[in-house]
N, C-alpha and C. Protein backbone atom coordinates (compact mmCIF):
# COMPACT_ATOMS: atom_id res chain seq x y z
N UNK A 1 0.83 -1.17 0.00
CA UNK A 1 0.00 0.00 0.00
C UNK A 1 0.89 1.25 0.00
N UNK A 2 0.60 1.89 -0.74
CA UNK A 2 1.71 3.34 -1.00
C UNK A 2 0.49 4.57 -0.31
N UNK A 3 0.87 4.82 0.61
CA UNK A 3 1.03 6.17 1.08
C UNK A 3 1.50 7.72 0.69
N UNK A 4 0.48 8.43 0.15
CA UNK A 4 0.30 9.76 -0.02
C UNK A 4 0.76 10.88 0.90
N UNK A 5 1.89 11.31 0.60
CA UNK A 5 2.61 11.98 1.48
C UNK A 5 2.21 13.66 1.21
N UNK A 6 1.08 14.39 2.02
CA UNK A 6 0.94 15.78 1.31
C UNK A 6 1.24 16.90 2.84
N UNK A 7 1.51 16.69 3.55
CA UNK A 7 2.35 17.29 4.53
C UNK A 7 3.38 16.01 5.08
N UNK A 8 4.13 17.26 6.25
CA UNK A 8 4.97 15.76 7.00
C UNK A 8 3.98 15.37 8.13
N UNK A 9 3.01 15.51 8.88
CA UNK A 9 2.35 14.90 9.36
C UNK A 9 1.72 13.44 8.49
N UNK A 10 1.44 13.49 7.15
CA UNK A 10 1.58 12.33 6.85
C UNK A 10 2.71 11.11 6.38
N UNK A 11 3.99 11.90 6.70
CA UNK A 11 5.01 10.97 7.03
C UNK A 11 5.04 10.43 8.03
N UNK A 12 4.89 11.22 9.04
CA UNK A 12 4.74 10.80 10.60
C UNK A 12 4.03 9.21 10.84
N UNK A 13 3.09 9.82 10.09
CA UNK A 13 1.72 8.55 9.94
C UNK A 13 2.26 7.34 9.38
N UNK A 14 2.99 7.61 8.58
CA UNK A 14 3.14 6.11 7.56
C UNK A 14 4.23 5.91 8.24
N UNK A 15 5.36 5.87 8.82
CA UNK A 15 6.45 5.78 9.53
C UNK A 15 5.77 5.35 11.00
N UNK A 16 5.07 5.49 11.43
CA UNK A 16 4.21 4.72 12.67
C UNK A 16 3.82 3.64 12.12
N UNK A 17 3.11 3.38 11.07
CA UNK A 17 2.34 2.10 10.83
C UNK A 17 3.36 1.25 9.97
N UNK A 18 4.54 1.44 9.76
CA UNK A 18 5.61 0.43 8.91
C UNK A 18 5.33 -0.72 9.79
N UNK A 19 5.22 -2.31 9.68
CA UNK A 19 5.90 -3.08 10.44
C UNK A 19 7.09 -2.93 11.10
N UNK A 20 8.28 -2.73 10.35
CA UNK A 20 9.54 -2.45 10.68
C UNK A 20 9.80 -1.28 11.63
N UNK A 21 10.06 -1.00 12.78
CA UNK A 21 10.65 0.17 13.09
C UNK A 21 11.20 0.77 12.37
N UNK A 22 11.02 2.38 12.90
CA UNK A 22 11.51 3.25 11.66
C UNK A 22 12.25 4.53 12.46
N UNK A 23 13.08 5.15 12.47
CA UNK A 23 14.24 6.47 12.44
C UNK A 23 14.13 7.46 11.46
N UNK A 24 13.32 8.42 11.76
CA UNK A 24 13.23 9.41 10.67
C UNK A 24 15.03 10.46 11.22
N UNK A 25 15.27 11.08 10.01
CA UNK A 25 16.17 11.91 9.22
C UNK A 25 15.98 12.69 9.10
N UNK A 26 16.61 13.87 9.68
CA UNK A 26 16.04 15.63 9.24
C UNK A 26 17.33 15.77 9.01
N UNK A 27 17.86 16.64 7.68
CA UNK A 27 18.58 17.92 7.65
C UNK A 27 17.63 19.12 7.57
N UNK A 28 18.21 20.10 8.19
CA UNK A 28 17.53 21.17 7.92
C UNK A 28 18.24 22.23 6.97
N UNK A 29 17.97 22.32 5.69
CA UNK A 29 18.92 23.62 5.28
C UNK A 29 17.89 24.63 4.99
N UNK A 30 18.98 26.15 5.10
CA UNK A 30 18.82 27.40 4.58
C UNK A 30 19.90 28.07 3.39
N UNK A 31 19.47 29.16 3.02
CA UNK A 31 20.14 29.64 1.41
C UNK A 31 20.81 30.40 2.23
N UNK A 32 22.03 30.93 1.41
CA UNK A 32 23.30 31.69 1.35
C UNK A 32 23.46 31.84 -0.45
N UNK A 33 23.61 32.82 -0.46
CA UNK A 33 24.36 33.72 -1.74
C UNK A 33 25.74 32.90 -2.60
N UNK A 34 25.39 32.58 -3.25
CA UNK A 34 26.54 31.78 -3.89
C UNK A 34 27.67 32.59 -4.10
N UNK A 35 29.20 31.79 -4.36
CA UNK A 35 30.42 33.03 -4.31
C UNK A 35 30.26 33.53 -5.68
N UNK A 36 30.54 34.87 -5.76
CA UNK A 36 30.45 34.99 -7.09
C UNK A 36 29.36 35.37 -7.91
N UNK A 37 28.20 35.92 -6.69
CA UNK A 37 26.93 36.09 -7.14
C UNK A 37 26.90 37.69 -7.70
N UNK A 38 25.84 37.69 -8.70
CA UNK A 38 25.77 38.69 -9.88
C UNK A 38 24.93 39.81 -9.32
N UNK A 39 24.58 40.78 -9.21
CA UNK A 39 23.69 42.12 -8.66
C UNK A 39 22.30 41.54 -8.54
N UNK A 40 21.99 41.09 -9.96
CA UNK A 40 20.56 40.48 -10.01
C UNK A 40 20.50 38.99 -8.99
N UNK A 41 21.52 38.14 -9.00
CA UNK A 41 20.99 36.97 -8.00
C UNK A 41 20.56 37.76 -6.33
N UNK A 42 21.83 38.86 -6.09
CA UNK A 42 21.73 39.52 -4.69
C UNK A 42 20.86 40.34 -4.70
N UNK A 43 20.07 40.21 -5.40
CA UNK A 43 18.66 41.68 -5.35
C UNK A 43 17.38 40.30 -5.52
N UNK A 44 17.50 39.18 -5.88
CA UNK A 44 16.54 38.52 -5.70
C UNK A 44 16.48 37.49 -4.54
N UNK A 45 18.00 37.62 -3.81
CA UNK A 45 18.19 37.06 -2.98
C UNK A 45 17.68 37.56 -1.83
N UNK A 46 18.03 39.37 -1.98
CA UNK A 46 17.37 39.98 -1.06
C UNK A 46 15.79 39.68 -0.78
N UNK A 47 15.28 39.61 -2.09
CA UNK A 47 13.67 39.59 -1.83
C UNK A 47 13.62 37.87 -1.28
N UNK A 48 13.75 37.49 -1.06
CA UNK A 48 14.06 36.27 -0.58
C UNK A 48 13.39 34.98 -1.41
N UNK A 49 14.11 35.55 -2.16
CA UNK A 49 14.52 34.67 -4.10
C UNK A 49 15.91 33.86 -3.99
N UNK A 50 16.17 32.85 -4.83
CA UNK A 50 17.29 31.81 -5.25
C UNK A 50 18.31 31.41 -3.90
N UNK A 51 19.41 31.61 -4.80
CA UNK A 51 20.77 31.54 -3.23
C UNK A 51 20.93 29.84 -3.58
N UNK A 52 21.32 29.43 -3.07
CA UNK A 52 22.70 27.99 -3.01
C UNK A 52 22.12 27.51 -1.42
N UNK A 53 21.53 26.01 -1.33
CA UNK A 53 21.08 25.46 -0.01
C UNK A 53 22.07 24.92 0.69
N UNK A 54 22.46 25.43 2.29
CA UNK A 54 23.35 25.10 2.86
C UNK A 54 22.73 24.13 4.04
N UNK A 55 23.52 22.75 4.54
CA UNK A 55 22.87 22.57 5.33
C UNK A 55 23.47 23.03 7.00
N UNK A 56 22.34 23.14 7.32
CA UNK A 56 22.32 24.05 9.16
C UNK A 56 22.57 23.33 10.15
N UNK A 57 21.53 22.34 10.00
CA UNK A 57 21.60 21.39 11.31
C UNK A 57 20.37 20.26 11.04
N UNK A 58 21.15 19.29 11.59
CA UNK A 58 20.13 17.27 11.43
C UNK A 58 20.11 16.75 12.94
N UNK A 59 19.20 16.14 12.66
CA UNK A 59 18.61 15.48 13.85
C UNK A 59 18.18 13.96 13.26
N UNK A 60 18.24 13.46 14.17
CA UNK A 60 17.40 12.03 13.99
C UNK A 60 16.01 11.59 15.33
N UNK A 61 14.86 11.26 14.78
CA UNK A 61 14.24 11.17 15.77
C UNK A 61 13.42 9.33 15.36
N UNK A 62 12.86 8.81 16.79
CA UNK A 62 11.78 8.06 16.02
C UNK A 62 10.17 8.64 16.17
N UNK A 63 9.92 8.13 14.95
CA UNK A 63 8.77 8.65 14.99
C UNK A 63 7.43 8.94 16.46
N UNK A 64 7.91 8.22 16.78
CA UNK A 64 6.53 8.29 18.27
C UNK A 64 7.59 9.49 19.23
N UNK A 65 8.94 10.11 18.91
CA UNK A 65 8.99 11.18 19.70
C UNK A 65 9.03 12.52 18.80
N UNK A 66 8.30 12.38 18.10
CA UNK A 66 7.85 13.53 17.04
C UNK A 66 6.20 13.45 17.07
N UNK A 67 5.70 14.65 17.43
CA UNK A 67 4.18 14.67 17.68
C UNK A 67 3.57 15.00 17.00
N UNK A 68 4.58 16.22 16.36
CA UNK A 68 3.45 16.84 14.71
C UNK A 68 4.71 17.24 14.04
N UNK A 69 4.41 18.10 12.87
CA UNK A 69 5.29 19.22 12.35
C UNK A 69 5.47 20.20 12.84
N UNK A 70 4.58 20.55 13.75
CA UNK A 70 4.11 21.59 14.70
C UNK A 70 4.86 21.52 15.82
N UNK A 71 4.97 20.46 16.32
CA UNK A 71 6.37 20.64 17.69
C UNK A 71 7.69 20.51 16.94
N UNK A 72 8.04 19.74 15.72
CA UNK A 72 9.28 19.94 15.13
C UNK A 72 9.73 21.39 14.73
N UNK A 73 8.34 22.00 14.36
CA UNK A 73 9.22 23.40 13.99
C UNK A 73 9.16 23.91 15.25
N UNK A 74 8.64 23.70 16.69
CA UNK A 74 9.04 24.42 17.40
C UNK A 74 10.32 24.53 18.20
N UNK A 75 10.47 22.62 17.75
CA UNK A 75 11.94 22.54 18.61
C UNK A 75 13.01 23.01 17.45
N UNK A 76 13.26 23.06 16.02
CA UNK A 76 14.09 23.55 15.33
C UNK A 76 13.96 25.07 15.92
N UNK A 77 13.33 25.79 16.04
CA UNK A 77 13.56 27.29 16.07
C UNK A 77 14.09 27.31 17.53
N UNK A 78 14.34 26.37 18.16
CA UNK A 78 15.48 26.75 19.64
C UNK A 78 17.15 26.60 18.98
N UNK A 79 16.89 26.18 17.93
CA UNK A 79 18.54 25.85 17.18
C UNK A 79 18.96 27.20 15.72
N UNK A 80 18.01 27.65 15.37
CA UNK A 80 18.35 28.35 14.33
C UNK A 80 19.26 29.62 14.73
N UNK A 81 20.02 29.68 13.89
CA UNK A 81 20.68 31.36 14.12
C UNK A 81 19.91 32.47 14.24
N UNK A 82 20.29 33.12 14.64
CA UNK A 82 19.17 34.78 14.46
C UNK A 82 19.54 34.72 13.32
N UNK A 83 18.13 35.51 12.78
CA UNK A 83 18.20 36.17 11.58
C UNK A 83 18.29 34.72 10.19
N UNK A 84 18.33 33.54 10.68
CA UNK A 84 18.92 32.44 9.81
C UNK A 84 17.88 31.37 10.02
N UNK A 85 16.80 31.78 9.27
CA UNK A 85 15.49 30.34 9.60
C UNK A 85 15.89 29.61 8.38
N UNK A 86 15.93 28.46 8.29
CA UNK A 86 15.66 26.87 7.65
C UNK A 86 14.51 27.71 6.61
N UNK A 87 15.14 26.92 5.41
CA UNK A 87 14.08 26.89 4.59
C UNK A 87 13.19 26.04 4.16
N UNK A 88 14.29 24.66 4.08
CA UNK A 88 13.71 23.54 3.80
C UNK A 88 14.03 22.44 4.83
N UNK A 89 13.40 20.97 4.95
CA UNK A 89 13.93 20.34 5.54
C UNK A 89 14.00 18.60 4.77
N UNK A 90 14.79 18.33 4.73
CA UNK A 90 14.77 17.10 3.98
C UNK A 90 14.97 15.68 4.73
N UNK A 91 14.42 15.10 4.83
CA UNK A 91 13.60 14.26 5.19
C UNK A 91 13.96 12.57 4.50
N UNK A 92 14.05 11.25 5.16
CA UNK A 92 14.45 10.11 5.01
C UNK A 92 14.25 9.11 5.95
N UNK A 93 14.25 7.87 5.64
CA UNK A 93 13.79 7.08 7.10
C UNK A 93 14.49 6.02 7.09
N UNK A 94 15.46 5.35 8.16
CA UNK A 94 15.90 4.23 8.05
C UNK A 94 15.10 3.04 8.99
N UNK A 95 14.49 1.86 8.54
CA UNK A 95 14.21 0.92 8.63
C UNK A 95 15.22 -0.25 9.85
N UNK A 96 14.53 -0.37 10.66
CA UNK A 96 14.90 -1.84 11.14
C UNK A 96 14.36 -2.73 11.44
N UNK A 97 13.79 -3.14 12.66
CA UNK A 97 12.92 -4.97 12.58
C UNK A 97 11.87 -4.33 13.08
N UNK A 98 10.87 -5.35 13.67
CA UNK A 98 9.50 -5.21 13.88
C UNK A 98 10.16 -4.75 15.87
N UNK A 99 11.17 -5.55 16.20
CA UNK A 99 11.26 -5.41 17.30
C UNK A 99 12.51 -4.20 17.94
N UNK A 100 13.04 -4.05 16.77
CA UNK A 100 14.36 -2.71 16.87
C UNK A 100 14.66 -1.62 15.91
N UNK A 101 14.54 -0.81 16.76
CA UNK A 101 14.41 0.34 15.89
C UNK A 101 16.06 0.58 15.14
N UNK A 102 16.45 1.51 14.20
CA UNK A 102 17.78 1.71 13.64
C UNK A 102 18.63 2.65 15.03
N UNK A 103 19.85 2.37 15.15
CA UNK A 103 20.37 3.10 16.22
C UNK A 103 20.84 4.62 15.99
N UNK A 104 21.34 4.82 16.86
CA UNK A 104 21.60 6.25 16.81
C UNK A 104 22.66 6.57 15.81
N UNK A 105 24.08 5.54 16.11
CA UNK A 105 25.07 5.56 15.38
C UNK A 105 24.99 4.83 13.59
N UNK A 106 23.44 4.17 13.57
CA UNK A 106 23.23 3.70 12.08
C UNK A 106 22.40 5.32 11.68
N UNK A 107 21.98 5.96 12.38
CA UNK A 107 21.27 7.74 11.80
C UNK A 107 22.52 7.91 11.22
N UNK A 108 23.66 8.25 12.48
CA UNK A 108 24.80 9.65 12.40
C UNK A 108 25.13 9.00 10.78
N UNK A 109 25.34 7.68 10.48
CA UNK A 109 26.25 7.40 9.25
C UNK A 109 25.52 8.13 7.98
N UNK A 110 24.46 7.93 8.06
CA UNK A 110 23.42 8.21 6.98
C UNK A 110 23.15 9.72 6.73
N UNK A 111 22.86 10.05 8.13
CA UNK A 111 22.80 11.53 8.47
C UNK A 111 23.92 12.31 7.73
N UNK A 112 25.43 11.83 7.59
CA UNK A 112 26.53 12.60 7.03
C UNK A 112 26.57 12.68 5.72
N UNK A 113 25.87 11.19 5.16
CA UNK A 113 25.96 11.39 3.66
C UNK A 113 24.73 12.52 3.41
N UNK A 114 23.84 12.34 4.01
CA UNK A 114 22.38 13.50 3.55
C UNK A 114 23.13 14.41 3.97
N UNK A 115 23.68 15.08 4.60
CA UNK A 115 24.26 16.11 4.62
C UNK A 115 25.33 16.79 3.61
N UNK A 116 26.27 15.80 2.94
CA UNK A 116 26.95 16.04 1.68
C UNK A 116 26.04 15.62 1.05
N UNK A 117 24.83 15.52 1.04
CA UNK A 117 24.47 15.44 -0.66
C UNK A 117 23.11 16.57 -0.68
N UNK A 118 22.94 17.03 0.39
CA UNK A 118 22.40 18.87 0.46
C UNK A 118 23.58 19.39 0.08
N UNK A 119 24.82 19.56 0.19
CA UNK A 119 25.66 20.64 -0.22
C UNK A 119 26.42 20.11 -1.54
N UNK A 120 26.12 18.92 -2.16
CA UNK A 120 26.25 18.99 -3.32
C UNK A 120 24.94 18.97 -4.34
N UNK A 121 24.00 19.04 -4.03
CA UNK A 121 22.49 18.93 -4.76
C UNK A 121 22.36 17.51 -5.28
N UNK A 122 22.73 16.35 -4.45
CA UNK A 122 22.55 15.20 -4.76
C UNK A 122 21.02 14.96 -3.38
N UNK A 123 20.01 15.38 -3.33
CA UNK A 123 19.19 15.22 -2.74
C UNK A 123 17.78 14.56 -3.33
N UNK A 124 18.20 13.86 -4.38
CA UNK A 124 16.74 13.10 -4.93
C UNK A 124 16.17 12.12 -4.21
N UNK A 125 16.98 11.22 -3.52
CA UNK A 125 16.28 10.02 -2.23
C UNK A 125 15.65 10.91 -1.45
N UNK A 126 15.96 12.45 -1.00
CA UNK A 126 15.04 13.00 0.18
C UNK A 126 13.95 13.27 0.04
N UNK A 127 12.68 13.70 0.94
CA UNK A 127 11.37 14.23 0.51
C UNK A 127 11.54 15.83 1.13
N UNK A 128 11.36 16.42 0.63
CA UNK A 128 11.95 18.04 1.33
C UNK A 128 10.63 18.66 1.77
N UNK A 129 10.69 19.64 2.60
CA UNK A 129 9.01 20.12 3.38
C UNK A 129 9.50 21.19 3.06
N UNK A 130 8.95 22.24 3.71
CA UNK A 130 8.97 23.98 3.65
C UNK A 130 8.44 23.77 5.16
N UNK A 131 8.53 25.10 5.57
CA UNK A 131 8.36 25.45 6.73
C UNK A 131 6.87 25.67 7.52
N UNK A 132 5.91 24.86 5.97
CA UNK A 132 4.73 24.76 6.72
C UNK A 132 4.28 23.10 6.75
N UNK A 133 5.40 22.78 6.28
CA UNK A 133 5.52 20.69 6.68
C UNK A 133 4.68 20.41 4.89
N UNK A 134 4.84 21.15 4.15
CA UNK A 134 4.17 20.70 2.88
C UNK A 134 5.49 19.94 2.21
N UNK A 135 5.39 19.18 1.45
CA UNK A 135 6.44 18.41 0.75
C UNK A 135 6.26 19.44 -0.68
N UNK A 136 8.04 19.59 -0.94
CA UNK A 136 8.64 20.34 -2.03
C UNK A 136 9.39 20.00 -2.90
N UNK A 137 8.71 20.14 -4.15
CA UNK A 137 9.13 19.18 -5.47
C UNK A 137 10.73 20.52 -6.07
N UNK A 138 12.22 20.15 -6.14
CA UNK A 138 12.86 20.59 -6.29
C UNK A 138 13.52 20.10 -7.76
N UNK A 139 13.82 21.34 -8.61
CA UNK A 139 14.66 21.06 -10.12
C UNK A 139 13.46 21.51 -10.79
């Protein structure tokens, strides 16, 4: 049965009902100005247009200690920089048995590659949200 993912509250959902235990994956990135940027990228950047996705900060949670999208963005905004909110958040789940969930140190491994592959734009395995938990089709 495939599951319709149209916020992350319905990730939440389908990641509860896997047989398998499940470890959800957050990077969180925000834009920065690419080097080398042209008048027009920094005047649309200003309007808070384009820019190059950096990632900020990842977490790993399991799903039953994530309550909504709604407490995730509240606990991300105790971590953001001033002035430096997340734009996107990209999103992944690792799988383990019916009786064990994936560990902390099987996240961090996974967690590093999603993290180089936000700062190289190799992010097609992720599902990316916006900051109102809607999933965001990128390219």
């Amino acid at each position: 049965m495939k599951t319709e993912i149209n916020h992350f509250d319905d990730l939440l959902h389908a990641a509860r009902a896997q047989r398998e235990r499940q470890r959800l994956l957050l990077v969180f990135a925000g834009t920065e100005l690419p080097e080398g940027a042209t008048p027009g990228q920094r005047e649309r950047f200003a309007q808070g247009d384009g820019g190059v996705l950096v990632p900020m900060m990842c977490l790993d949670r399991l799903p039953e200690e994530l309550e909504s999208f709604a407490a995730l963005l509240r606990e991300s905004r105790q971590f953001e920089p001033p002035g430096q909110p997340w734009r996107l958040v990209f999103t992944a789940a690792l799988s383990g048995t019916p009786t064990r969930a994936p560990s902390e140190d099987d996240a961090e491994r996974v967690l590093g590659r999603m993290v180089e592959g936000v700062k190289t734009g190799a992010f097609d395995a992720y599902l990316p949200f916006n900051r109102e938990g809607q999933p965001v089709r990128l390219g």
